[in-house]
C-alpha atoms as a PDB file:
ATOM      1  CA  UNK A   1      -1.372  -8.360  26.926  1.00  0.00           C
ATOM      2  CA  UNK A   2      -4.787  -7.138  27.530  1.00  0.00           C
ATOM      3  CA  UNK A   3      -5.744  -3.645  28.244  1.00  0.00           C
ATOM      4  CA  UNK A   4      -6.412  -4.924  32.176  1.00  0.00           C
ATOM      5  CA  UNK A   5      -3.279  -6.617  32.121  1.00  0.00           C
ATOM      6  CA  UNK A   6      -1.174  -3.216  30.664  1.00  0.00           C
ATOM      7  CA  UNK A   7      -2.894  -1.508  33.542  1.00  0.00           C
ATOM      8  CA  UNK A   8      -1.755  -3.801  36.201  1.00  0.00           C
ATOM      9  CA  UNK A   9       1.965  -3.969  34.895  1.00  0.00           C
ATOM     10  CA  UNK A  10       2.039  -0.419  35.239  1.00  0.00           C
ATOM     11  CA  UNK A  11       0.690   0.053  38.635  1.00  0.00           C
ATOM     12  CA  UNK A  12       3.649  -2.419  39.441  1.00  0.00           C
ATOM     13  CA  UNK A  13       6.074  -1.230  37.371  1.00  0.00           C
ATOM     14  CA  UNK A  14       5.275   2.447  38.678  1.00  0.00           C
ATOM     15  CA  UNK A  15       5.770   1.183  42.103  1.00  0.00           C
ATOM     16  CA  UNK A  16       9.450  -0.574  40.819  1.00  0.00           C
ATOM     17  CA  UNK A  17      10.128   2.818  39.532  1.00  0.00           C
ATOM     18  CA  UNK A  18       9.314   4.733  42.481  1.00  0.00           C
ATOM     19  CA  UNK A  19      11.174   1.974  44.904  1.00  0.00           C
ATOM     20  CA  UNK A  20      14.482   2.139  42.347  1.00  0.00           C
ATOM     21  CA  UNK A  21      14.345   5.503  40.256  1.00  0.00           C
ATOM     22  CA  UNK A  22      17.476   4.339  38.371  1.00  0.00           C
ATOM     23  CA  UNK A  23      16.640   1.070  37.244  1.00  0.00           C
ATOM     24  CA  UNK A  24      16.453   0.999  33.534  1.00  0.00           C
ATOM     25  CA  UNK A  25      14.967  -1.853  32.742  1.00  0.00           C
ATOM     26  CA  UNK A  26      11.973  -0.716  35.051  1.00  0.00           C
ATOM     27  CA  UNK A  27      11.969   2.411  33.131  1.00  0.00           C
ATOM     28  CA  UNK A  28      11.597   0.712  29.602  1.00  0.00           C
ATOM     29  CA  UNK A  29       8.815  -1.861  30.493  1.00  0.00           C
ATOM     30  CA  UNK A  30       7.123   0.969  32.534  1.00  0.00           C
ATOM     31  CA  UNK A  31       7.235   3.103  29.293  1.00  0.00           C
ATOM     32  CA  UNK A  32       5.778   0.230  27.087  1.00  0.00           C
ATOM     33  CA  UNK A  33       3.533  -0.341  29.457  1.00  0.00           C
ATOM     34  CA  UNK A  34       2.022   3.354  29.466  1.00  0.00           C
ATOM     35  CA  UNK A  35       2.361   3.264  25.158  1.00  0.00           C
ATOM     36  CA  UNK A  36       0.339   0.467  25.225  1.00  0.00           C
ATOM     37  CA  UNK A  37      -2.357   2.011  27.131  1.00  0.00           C
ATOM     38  CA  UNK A  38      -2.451   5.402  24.803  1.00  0.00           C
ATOM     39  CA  UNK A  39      -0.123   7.399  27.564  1.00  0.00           C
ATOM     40  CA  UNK A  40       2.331   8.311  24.517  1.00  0.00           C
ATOM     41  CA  UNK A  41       3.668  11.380  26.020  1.00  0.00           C
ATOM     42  CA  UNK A  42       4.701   9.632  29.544  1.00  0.00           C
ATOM     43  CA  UNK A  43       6.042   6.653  27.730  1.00  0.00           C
ATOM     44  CA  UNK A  44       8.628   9.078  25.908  1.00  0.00           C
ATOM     45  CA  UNK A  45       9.421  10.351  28.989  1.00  0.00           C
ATOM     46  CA  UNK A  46       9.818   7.408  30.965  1.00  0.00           C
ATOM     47  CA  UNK A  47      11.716   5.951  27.873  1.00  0.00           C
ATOM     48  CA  UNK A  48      13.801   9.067  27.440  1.00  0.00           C
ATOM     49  CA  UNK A  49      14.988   8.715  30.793  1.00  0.00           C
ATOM     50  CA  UNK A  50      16.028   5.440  30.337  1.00  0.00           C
ATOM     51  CA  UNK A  51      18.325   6.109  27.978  1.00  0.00           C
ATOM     52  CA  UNK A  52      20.088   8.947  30.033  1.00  0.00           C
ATOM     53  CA  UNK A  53      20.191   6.383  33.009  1.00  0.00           C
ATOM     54  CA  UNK A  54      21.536   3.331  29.916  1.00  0.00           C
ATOM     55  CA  UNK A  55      23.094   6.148  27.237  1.00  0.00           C
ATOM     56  CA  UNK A  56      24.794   3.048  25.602  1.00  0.00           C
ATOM     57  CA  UNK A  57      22.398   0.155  25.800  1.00  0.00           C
ATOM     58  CA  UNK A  58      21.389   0.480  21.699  1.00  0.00           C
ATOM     59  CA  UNK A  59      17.494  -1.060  21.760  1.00  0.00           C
ATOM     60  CA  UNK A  60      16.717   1.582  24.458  1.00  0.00           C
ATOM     61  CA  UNK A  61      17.997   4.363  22.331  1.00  0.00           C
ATOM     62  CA  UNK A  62      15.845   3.010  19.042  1.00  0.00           C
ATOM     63  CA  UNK A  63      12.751   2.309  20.415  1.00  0.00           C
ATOM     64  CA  UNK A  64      12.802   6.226  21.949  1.00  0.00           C
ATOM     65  CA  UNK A  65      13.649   7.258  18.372  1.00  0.00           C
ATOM     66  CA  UNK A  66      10.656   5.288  17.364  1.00  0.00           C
ATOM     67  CA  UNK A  67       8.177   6.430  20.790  1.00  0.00           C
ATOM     68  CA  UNK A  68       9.735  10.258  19.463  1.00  0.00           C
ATOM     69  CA  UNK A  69       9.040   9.817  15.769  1.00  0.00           C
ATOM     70  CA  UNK A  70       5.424   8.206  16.465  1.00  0.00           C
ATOM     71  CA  UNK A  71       5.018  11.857  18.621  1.00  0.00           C
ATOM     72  CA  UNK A  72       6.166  13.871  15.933  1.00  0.00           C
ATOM     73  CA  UNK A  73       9.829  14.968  17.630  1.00  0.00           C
ATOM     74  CA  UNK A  74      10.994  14.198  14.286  1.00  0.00           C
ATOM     75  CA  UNK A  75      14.332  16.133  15.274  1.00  0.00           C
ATOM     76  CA  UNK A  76      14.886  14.478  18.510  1.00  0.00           C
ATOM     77  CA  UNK A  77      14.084  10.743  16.661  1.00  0.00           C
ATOM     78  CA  UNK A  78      17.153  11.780  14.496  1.00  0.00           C
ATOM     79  CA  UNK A  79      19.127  12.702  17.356  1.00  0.00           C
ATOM     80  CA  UNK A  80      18.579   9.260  18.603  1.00  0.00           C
ATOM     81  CA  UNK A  81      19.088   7.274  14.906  1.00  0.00           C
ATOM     82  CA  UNK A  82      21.936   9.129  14.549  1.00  0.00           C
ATOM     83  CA  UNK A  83      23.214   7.956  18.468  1.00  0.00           C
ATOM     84  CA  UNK A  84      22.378   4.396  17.753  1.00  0.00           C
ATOM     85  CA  UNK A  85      24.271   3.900  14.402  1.00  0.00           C
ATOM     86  CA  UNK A  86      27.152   5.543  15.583  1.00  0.00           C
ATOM     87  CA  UNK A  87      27.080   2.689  18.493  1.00  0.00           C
ATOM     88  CA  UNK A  88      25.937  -0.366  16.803  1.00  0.00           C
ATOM     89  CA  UNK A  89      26.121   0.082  13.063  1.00  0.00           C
ATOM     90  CA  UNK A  90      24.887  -3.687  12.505  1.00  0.00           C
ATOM     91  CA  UNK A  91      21.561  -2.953  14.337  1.00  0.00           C
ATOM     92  CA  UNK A  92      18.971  -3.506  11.781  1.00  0.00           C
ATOM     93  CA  UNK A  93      16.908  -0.989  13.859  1.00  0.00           C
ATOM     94  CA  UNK A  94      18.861   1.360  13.968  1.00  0.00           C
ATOM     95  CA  UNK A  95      18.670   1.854  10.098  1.00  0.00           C
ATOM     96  CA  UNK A  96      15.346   1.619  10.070  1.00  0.00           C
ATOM     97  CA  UNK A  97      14.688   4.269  12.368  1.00  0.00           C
ATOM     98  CA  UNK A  98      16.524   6.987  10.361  1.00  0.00           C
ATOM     99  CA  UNK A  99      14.990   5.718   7.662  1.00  0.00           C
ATOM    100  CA  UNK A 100      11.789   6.294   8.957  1.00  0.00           C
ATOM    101  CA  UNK A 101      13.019   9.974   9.930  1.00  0.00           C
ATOM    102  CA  UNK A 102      13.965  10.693   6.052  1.00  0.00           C
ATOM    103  CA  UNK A 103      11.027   9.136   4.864  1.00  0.00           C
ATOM    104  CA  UNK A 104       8.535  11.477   7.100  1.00  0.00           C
ATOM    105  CA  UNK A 105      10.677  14.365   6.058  1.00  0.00           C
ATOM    106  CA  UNK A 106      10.008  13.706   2.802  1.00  0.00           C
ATOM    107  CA  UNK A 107      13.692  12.764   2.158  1.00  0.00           C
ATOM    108  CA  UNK A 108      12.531   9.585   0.430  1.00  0.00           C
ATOM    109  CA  UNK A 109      15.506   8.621  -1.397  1.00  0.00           C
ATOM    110  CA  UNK A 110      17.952   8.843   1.737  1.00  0.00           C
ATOM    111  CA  UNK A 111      15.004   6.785   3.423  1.00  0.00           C
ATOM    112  CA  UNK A 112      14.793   3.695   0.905  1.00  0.00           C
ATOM    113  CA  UNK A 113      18.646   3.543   1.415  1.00  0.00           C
ATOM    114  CA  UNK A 114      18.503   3.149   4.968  1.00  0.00           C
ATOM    115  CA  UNK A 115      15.729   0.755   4.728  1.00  0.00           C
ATOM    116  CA  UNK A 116      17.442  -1.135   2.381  1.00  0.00           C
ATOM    117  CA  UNK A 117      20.472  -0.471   4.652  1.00  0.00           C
ATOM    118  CA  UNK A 118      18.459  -2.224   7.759  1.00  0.00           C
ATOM    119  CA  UNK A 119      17.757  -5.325   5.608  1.00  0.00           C
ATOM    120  CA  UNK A 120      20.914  -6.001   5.138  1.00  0.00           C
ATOM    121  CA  UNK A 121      21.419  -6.872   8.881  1.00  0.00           C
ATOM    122  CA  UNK A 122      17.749  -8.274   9.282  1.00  0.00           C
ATOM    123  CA  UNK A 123      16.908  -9.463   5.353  1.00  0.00           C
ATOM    124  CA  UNK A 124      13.286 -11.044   6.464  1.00  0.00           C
ATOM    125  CA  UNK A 125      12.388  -7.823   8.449  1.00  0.00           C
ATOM    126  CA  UNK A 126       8.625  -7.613   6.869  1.00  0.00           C
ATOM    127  CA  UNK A 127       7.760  -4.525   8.530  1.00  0.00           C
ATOM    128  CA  UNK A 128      11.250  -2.814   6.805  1.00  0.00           C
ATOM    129  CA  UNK A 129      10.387  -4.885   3.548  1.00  0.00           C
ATOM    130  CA  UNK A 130       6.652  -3.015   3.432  1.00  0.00           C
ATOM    131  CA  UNK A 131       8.245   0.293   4.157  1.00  0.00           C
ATOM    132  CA  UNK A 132      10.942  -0.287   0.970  1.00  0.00           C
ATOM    133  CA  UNK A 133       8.116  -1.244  -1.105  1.00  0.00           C
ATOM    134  CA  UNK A 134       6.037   1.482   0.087  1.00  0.00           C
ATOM    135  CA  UNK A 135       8.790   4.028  -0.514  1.00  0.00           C
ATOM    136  CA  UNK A 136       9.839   2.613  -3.847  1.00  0.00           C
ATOM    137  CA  UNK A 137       5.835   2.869  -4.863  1.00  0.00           C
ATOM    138  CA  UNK A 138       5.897   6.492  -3.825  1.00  0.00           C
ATOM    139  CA  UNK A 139       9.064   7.421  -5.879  1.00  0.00           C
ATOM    140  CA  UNK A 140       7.287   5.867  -8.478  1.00  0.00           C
ATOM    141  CA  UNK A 141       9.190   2.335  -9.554  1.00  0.00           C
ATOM    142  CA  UNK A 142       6.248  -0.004  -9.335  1.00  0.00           C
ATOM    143  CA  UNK A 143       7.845  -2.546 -10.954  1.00  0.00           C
ATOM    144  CA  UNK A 144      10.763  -2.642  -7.736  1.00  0.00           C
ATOM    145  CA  UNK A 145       7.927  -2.340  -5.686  1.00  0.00           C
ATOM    146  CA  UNK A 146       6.038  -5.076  -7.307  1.00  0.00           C
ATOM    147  CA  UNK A 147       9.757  -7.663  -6.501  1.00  0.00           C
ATOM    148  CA  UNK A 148      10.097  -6.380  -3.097  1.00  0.00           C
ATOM    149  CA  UNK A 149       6.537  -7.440  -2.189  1.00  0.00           C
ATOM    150  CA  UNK A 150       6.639 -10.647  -3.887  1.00  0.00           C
ATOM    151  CA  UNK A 151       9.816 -11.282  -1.406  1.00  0.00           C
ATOM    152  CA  UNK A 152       7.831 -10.318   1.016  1.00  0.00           C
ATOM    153  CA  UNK A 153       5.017 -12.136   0.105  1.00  0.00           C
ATOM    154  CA  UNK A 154       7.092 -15.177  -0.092  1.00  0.00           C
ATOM    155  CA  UNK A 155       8.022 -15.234   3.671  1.00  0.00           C
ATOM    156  CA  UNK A 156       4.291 -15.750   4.534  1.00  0.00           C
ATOM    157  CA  UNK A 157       2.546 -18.964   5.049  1.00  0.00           C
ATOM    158  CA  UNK A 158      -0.592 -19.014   1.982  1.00  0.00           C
ATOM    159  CA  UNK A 159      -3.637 -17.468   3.320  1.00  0.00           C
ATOM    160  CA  UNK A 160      -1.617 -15.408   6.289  1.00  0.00           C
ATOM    161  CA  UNK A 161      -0.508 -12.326   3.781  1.00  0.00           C
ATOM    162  CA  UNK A 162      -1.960  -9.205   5.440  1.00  0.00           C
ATOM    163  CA  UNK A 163      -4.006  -6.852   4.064  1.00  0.00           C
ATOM    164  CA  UNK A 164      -1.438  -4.092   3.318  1.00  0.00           C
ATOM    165  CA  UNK A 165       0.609  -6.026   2.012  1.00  0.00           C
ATOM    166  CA  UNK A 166      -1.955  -7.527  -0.801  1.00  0.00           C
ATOM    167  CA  UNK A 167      -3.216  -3.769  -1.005  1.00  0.00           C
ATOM    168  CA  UNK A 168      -0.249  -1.895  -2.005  1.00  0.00           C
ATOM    169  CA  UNK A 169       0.275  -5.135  -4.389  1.00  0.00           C
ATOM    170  CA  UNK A 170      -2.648  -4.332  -6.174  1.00  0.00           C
ATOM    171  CA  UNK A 171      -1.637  -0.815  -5.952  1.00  0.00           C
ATOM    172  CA  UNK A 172       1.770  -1.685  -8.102  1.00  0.00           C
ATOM    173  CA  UNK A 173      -0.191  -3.671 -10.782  1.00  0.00           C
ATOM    174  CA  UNK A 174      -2.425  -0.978 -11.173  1.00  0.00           C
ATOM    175  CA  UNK A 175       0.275   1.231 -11.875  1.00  0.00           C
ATOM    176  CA  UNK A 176       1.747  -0.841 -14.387  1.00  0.00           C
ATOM    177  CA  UNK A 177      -1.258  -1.169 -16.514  1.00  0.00           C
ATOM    178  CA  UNK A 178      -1.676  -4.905 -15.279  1.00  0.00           C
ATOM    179  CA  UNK A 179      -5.401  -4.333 -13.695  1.00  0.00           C
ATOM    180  CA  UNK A 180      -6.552  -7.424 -13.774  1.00  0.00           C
ATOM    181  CA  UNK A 181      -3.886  -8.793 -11.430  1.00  0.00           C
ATOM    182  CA  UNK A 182      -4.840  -5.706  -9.682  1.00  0.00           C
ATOM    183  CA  UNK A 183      -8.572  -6.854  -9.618  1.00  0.00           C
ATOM    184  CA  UNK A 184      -7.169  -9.578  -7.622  1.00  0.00           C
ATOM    185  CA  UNK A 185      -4.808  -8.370  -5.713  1.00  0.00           C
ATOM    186  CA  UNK A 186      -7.259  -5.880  -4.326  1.00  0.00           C
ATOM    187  CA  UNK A 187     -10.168  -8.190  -3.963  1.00  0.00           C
ATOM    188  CA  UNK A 188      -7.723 -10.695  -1.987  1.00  0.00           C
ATOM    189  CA  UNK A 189      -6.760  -7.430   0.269  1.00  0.00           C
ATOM    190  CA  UNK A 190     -10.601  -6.654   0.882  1.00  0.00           C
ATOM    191  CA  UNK A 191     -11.291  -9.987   2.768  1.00  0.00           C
ATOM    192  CA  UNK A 192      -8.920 -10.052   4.800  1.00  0.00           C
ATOM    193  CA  UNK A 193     -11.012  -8.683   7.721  1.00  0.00           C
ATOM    194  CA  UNK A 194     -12.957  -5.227   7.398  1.00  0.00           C
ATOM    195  CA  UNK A 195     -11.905  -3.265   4.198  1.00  0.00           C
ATOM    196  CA  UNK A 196     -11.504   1.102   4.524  1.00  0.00           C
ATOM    197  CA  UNK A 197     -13.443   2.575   2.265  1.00  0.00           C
ATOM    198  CA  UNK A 198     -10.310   3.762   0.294  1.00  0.00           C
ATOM    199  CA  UNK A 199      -9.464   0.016  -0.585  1.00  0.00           C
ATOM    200  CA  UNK A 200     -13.368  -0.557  -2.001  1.00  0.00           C
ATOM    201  CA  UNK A 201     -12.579   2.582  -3.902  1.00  0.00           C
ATOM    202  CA  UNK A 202      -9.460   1.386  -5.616  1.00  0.00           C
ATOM    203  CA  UNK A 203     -10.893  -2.248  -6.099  1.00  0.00           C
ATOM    204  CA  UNK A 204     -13.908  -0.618  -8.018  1.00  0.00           C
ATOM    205  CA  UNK A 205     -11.922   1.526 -10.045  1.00  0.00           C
ATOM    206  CA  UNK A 206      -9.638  -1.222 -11.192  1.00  0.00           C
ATOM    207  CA  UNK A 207     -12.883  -3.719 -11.710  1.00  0.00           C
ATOM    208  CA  UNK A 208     -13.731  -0.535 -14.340  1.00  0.00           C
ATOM    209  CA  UNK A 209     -10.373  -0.657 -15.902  1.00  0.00           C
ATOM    210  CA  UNK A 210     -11.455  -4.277 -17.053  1.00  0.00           C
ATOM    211  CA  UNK A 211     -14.581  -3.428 -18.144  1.00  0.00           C
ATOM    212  CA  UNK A 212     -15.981  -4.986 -14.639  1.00  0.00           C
ATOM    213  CA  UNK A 213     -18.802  -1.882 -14.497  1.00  0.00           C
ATOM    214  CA  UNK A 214     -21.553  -4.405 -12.732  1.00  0.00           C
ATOM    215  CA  UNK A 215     -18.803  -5.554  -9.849  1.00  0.00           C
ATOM    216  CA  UNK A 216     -17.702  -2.117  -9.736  1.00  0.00           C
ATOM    217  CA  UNK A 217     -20.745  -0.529  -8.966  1.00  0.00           C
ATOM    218  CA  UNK A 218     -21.266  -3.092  -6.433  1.00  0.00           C
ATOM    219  CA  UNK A 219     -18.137  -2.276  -4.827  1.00  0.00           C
ATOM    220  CA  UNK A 220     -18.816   0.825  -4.686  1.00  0.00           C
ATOM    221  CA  UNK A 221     -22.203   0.206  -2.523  1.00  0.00           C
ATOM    222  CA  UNK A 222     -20.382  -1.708   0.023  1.00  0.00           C
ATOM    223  CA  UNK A 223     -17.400   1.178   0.366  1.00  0.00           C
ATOM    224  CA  UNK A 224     -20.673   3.587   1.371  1.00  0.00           C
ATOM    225  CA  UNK A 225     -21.546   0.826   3.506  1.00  0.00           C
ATOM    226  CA  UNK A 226     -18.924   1.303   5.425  1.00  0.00           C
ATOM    227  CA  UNK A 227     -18.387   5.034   5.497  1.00  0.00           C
ATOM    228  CA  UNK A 228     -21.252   7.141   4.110  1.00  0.00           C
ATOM    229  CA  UNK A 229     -18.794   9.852   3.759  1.00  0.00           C
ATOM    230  CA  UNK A 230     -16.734   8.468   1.627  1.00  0.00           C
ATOM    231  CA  UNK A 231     -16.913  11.077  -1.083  1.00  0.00           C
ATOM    232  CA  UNK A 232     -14.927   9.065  -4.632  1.00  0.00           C
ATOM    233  CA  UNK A 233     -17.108   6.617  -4.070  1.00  0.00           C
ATOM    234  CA  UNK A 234     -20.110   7.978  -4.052  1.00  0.00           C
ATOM    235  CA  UNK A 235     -19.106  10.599  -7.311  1.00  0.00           C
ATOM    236  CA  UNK A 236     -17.578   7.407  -8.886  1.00  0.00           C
ATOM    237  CA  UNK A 237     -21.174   5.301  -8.779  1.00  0.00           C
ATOM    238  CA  UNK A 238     -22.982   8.515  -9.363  1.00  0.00           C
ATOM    239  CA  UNK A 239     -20.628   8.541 -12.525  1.00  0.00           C
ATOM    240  CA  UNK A 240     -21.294   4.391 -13.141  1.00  0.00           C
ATOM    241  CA  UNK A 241     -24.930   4.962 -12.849  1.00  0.00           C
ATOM    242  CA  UNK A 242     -25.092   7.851 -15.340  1.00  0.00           C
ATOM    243  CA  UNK A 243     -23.093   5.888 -17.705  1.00  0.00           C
ATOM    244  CA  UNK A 244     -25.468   3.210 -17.447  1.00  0.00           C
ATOM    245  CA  UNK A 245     -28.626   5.765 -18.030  1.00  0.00           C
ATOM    246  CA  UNK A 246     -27.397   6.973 -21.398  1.00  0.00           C
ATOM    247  CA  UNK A 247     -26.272   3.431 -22.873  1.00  0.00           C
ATOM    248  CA  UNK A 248     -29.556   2.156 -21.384  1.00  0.00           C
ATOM    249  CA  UNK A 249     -28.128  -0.827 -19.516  1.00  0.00           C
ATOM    250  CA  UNK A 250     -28.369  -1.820 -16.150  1.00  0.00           C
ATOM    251  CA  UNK A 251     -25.478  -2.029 -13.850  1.00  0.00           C
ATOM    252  CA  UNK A 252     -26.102  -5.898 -12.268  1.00  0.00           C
ATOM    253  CA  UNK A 253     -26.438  -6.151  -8.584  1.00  0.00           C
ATOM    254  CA  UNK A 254     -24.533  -9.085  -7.127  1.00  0.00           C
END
């Protein structure tokens, strides 16, 4: 929906809410409706209150794990994970929300197994597949990072693979020494729609690690571009241009 359209669902929904207090259904659309409109803290406590009218109706309880965890209530989005496995233990979501807890506790080996866990039920789950490659990345195995995102790159049509996705790709290659798959990995990643800064940045650096010091440097330019405070980027072509002063060879603009 649009943002007028969220607006109007609420004023209705409010008003089904009012009319029939204990109508959970009301209560979950009406909190979805206010999360979609930036009103986190009243769509917990809409959603919250579902649950307590619906303490056994599973999606209810995960999505206000997820609304809690989103709000920082990490303890409270445990309480709920913890509620929802021990009701439906073949809930994909209800993996993936503790796992989400661990992983934002830092727990990240507990985390990957509950993602992994969640996959199980839901094996095509993209958004659990980024998180298991994400986590694996962070643990530092970019090679099992590498295979899950080539799954996951697999289950998207050619030319529909989003950003992320391509990103932390060129991430894992980068890690692995393989930089010119990361070159293109990360170049892939920056046109698909506006790039952050901290993408240019890692693009540049890997078009360096191949000797790419021209296409680099132009990178580099079009990270400032986009956010003049962007501090690597701006040491990193300060570096790239000094380089180029003492061997006495221009860096080519594209």
């Amino acid at each position: 929906m649009e943002t007028g359209q969220w607006s109007r669902a609420q004023t209705l929904l409010s008003d089904a809410v009012e009319a029939s207090p204990s109508d959970a259904e009301a209560r979950r659309n009406l909190a979805e409706a206010l999360w979609q409109q930036g009103s986190y803290r009243d769509a917990v406590v809409h959603m919250e209150t579902a649950v307590q009218i619906d303490p056994r109706h599973v999606p209810t309880i995960v999505r206000s794990g997820e609304m809690l965890l989103a709000v920082g209530a990490t303890d409270k989005a445990m309480q709920r994970a913890e509620e929802a496995i021990k009701l439906d233990a073949t809930l994909s979501g209800s993996w993936a929300l503790r796992g989400r807890v661990y992983r934002q506790r830092g727990e990240l080996e507990r985390g990957l197994a509950d993602m992994q866990q969640s996959l199980r039920f839901s094996p095509h789950d993209t958004g659990a597949l980024l998180e298991v490659a994400q986590i694996q990345h962070e643990l530092g195995n970019p090679q099992r990072s590498l295979s899950t995102l080539h799954y996951l790159l697999d289950i998207y049509p050619p030319g529909e693979e989003p950003q992320q996705v391509l990103w932390l790709e060129g991430l894992a290659y980068d890690s692995l020494g393989r930089h010119q798959e990361a070159v293109e990995s990360l170049y892939a990643a920056s046109l698909c729609g506006e790039p952050p800064a901290e993408l240019l940045f890692q693009l540049a650096q890997a078009e360096q690690a191949v000797g790419q010091r021209d296409a680099a440097a132009n990178t580099l330019q079009r990270a400032i571009a986009i956010d003049a405070g962007h501090q690597p980027s701006r040491i990193m072509l300060t570096q790239l241009q000094e380089l180029e002063s003492v061997a006495g060879q221009p860096i080519l603009r594209r």
